[in-house]
Structures are given as structure tokens and as C-alpha cells.
Protein backbone atom coordinates (compact mmCIF):
# COMPACT_ATOMS: atom_id res chain seq x y z
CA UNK A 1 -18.15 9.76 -7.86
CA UNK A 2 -15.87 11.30 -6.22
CA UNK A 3 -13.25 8.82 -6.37
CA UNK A 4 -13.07 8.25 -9.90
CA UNK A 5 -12.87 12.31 -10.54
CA UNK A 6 -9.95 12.51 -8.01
CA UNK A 7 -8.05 9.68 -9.68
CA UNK A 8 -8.62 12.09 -13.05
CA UNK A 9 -7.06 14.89 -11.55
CA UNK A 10 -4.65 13.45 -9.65
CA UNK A 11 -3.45 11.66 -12.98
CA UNK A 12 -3.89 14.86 -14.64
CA UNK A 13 -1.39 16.65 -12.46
CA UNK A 14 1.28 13.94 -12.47
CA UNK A 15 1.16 13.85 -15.65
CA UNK A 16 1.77 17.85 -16.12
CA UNK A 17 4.33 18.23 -12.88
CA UNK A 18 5.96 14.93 -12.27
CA UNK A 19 8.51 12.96 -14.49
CA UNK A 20 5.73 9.54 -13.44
CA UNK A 21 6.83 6.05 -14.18
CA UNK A 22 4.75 2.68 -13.80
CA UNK A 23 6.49 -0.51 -14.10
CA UNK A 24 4.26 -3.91 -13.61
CA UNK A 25 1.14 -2.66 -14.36
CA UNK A 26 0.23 -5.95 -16.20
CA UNK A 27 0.04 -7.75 -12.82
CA UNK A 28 -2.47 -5.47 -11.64
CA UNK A 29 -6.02 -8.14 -11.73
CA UNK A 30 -8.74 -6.61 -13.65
CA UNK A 31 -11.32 -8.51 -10.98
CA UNK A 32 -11.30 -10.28 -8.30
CA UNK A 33 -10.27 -9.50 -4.82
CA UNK A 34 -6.63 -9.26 -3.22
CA UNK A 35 -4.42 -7.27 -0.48
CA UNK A 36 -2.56 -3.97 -2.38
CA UNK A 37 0.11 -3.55 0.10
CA UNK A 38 2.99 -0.59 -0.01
CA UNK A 39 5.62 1.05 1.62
CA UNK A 40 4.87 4.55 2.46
CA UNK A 41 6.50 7.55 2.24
CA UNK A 42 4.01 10.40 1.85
CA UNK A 43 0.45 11.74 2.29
CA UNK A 44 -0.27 11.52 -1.38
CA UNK A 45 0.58 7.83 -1.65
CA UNK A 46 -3.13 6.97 -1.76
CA UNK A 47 -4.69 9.33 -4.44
CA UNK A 48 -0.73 8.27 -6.23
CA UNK A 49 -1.71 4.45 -5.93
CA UNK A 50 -5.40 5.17 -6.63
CA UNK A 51 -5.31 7.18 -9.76
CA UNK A 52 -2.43 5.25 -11.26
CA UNK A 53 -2.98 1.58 -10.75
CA UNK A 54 -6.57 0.28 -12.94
CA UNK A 55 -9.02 -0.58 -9.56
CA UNK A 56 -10.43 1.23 -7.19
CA UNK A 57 -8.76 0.66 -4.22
CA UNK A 58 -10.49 0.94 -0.24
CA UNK A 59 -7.13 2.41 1.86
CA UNK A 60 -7.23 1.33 5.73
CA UNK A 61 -6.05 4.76 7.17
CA UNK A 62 -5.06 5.45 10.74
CA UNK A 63 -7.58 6.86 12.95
CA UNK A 64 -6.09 10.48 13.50
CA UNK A 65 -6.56 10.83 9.51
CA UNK A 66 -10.28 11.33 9.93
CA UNK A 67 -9.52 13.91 12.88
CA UNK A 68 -7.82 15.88 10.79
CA UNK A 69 -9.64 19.47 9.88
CA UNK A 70 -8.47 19.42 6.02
CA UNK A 71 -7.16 15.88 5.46
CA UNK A 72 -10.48 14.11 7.05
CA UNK A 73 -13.07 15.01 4.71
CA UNK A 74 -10.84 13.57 1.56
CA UNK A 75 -10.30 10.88 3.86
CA UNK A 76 -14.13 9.79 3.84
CA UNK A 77 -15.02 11.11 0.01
CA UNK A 78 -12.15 8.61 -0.94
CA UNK A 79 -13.94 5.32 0.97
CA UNK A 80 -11.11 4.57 3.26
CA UNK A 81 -12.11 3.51 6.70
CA UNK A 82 -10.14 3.95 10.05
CA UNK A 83 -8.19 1.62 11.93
CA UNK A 84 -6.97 1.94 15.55
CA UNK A 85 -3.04 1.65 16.00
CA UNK A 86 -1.46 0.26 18.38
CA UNK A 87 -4.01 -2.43 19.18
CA UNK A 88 -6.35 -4.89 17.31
CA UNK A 89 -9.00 -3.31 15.88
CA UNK A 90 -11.46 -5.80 15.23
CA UNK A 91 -14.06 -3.27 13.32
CA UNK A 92 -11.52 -2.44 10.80
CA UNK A 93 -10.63 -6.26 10.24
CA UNK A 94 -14.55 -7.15 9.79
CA UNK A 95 -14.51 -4.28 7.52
CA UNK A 96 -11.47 -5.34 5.28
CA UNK A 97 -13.17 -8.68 5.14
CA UNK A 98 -16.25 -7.09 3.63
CA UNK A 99 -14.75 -5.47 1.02
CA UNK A 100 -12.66 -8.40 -0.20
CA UNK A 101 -15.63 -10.88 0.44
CA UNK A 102 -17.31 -8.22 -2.73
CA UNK A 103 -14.59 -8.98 -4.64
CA UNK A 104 -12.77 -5.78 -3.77
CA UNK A 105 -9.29 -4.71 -3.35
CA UNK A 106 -8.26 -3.13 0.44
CA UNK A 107 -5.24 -0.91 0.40
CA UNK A 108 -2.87 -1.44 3.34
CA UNK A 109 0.65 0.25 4.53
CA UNK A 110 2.17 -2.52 6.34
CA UNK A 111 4.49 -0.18 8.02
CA UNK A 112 1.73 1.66 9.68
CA UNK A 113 3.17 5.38 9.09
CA UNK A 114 5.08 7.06 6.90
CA UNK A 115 8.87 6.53 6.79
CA UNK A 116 11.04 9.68 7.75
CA UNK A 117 13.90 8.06 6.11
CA UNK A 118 12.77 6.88 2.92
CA UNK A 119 14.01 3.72 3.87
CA UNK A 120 11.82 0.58 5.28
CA UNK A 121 10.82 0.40 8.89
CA UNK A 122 9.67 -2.86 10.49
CA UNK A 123 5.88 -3.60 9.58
CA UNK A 124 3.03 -4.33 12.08
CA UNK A 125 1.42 -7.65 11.38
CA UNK A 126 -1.72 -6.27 11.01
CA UNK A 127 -1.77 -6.74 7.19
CA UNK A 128 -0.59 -10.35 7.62
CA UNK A 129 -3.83 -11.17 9.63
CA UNK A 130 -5.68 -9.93 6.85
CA UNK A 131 -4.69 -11.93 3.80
CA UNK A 132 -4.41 -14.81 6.42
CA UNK A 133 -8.03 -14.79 7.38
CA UNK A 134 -9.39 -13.75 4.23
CA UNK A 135 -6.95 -16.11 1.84
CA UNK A 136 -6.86 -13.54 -1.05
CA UNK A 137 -3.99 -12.96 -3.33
CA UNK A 138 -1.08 -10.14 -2.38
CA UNK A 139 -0.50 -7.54 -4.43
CA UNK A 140 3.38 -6.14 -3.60
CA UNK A 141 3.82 -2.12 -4.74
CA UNK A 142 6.81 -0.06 -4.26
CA UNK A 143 7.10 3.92 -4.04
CA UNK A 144 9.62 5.67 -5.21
CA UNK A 145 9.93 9.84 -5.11
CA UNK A 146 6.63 10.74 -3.50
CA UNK A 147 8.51 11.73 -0.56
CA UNK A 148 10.08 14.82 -2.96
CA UNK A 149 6.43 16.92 -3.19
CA UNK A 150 6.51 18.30 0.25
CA UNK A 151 4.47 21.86 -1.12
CA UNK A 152 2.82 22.66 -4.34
CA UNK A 153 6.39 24.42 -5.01
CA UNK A 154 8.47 21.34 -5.47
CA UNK A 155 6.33 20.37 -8.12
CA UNK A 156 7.96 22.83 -9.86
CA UNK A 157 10.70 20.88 -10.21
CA UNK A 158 8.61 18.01 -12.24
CA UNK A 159 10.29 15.02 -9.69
CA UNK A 160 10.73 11.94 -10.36
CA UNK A 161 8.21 9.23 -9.18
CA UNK A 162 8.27 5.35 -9.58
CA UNK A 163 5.74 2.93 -8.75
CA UNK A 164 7.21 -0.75 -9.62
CA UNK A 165 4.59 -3.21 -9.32
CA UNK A 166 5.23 -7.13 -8.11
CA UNK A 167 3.40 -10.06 -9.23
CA UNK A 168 0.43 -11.53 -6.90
CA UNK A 169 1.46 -14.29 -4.51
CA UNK A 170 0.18 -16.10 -1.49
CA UNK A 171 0.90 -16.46 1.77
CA UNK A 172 2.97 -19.49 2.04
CA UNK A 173 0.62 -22.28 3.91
CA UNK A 174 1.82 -24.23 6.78
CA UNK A 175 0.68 -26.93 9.29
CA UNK A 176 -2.84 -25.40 10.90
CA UNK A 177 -2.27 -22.00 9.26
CA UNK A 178 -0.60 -21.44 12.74
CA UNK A 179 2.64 -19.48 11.19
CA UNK A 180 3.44 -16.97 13.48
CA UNK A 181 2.28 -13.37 12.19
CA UNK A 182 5.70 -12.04 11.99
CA UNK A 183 7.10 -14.39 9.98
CA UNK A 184 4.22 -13.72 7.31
CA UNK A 185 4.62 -9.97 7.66
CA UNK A 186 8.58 -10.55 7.10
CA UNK A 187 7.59 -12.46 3.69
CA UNK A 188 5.11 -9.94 2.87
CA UNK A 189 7.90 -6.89 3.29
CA UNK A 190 10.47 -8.79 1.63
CA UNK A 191 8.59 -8.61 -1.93
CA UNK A 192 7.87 -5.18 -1.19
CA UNK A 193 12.00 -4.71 -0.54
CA UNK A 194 12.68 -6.87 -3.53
CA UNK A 195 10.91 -4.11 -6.07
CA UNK A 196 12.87 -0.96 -4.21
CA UNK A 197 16.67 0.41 -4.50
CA UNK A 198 18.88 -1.51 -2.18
CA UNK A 199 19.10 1.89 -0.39
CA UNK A 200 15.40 1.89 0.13
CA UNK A 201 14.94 -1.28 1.54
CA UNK A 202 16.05 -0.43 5.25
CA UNK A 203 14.70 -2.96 7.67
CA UNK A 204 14.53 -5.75 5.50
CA UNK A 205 17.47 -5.12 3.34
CA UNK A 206 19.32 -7.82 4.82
CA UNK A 207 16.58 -10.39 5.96
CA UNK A 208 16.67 -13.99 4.87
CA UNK A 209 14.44 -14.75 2.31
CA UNK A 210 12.85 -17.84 -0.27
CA UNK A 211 14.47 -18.94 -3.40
CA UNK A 212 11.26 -16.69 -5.00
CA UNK A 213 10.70 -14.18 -2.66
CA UNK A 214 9.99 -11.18 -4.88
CA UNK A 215 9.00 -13.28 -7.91
């Protein structure tokens, strides 16, 4: 319950102090399980990418989150559930893997923290084990402007916010499934680099990529 009535006011308030944009919301699946996977530039991209794309989405979010005096209650009323950095985690892996087993849709931030720059900083592979083990389709999102509300004062200023939407794909298969991880993380970040500004795409703004990476 309490999930759908944040995404309500959540959309409510972007709707009254941002300028909001959604582009690609067509390839958004109505059912069926996949991978949601983002770059991430601010506290609020979660209740952004919940309230604005049409399923409810289960966010992996760092450990410290649920530490957190104010932050770690809306943590757990949203459904996310923690994942250790720095190491594997396997309780957060069997965890992912139950959700998308029901047909669910796990939220991950490749990047594992927020970027100070605005600009793309080289992903952990942890998301590439994921769709890996659990062969579900990849859902590429890009973020645009939620770095701008840093207090409820800048909202005053209505800014802009974009969230550009790629098409589903899979990981590309190879002999054994034994591609190394971060090769498939490099593929995954590409199609998230391919939906932002060249300026955006830091990291991976000059990596090789596939005659349809970003497609």
C-alpha cells in the first residue's frame, strides 16, 4: 500500500514542481519479469523511476540506506532490500532471483552510488551476474536532471527532468555462458550511455561498442 500511494504523490509533485519528460515508455513490459537498470544521480531516483515508469519496481539499495535514521524506514515501506558493497552478497542475489522467478521486475544502479559528476562512472558487475543467472530481459533507463532538486527550494525553480527509456535486450550469449562479467557490464552501460547526452556518458563515452548497442 504504501508503494502505490508514494508513486501518487511522488507523480503528483513532479507534475506540480518539475518541467517532467518520459520518452520510451512503450518499451516498458506490462508483465513479465526483467532487470530495470539506471544510472544514478540522486536520492530520489527510485520513488522518480517508481512512480513514473507503469510496474512496480523492487530497488537493490546499499546497505547503509537502511542505517539511515530518516532515509531507512522509506527504504523498507518501498520493498527494496539491501545489498553489501564491496563484496558478493549472496543473500541479495538469492533475493533478486526470487523476485524475478515471480515474474517481477528488480531495480538495479549498476554504478553502485550516485555520480558526483553527473557523468558515468565505471559499473560493478554485480548487475551483470544477475541477468546472467537469471536470463531475464534488460530494461536500459537514463536520468536526466534529478541531480538539480538538492532541497525542497530548488523545486521552486520547476527543473527540468528526463527519463529516456531503451528497448529490452539480452545479454549477448557466448560459448558456456563463460563471458567475463566485465565485458557484460560494459554492454549493459553502453545502452544506458547510448540514451544520455554525450556529456553525460563519462566512462563509457568512448568505449567500443556492437553495430546495435543501444537499439
Amino acid at each position: 500500500m504504501f508503494y502505490s500511494f508514494a508513486c501518487i504523490g511522488v507523480r503528483l509533485l513532479l507534475r506540480l514542481f518539475t518541467r517532467c519528460n518520459v520518452e520510451g515508455l512503450e518499451f516498458v513490459p506490462r508483465e513479465g519479469p526483467f532487470l530495470l537498470i539506471s544510472n544514478h544521480l540522486s536520492m530520489i531516483d527510485p520513488p522518480v523511476l517508481g512512480a513514473l515508469l507503469s510496474r512496480r519496481i523492487t530497488f537493490m539499495a546499499k546497505e547503509e540506506a537502511f542505517r539511515h535514521p530518516f532515509l531507512g524506514p522509506i527504504v523498507r515501506w518501498y520493498g527494496a532490500f539491501a545489498v553489501k558493497r564491496g563484496r558478493p552478497d549472496r543473500q541479495a542475489l538469492r533475493t533478486a532471483m526470487e523476485v524475478l522467478r515471480a515474474g517481477g521486475v528488480v531495480g538495479m544502479f549498476p554504478e553502485g552510488h550516485r555520480s558526483k559528476t553527473g557523468r558515468l562512472n565505471k559499473a560493478f558487475a554485480g548487475s551483470a551476474m544477475v541477468a546472467r543467472m537469471a536470463g531475464v530481459p534488460i530494461l536500459p533507463v537514463a536520468i536526466v536532471g534529478t541531480d538539480r532538486v538538492r532541497s525542497p527550494l530548488s523545486l521552486l525553480r520547476r527543473p527540468a527532468i528526463t527519463l529516456r527509456v531503451g528497448r529490452l535486450f539480452f545479454l549477448k550469449k557466448t560459448e558456456k555462458d563463460g563471458a567475463d562479467l566485465d565485458v557484460l557490464t560494459t554492454e549493459m552501460m553502453m545502452r544506458i550511455a547510448h540514451l544520455l547526452p554525450e556529456e553525460m556518458r563519462g566512462y563509457y563515452a568512448q568505449r567500443p561498442t556492437g553495430p546495435d548497442a543501444g537499439q
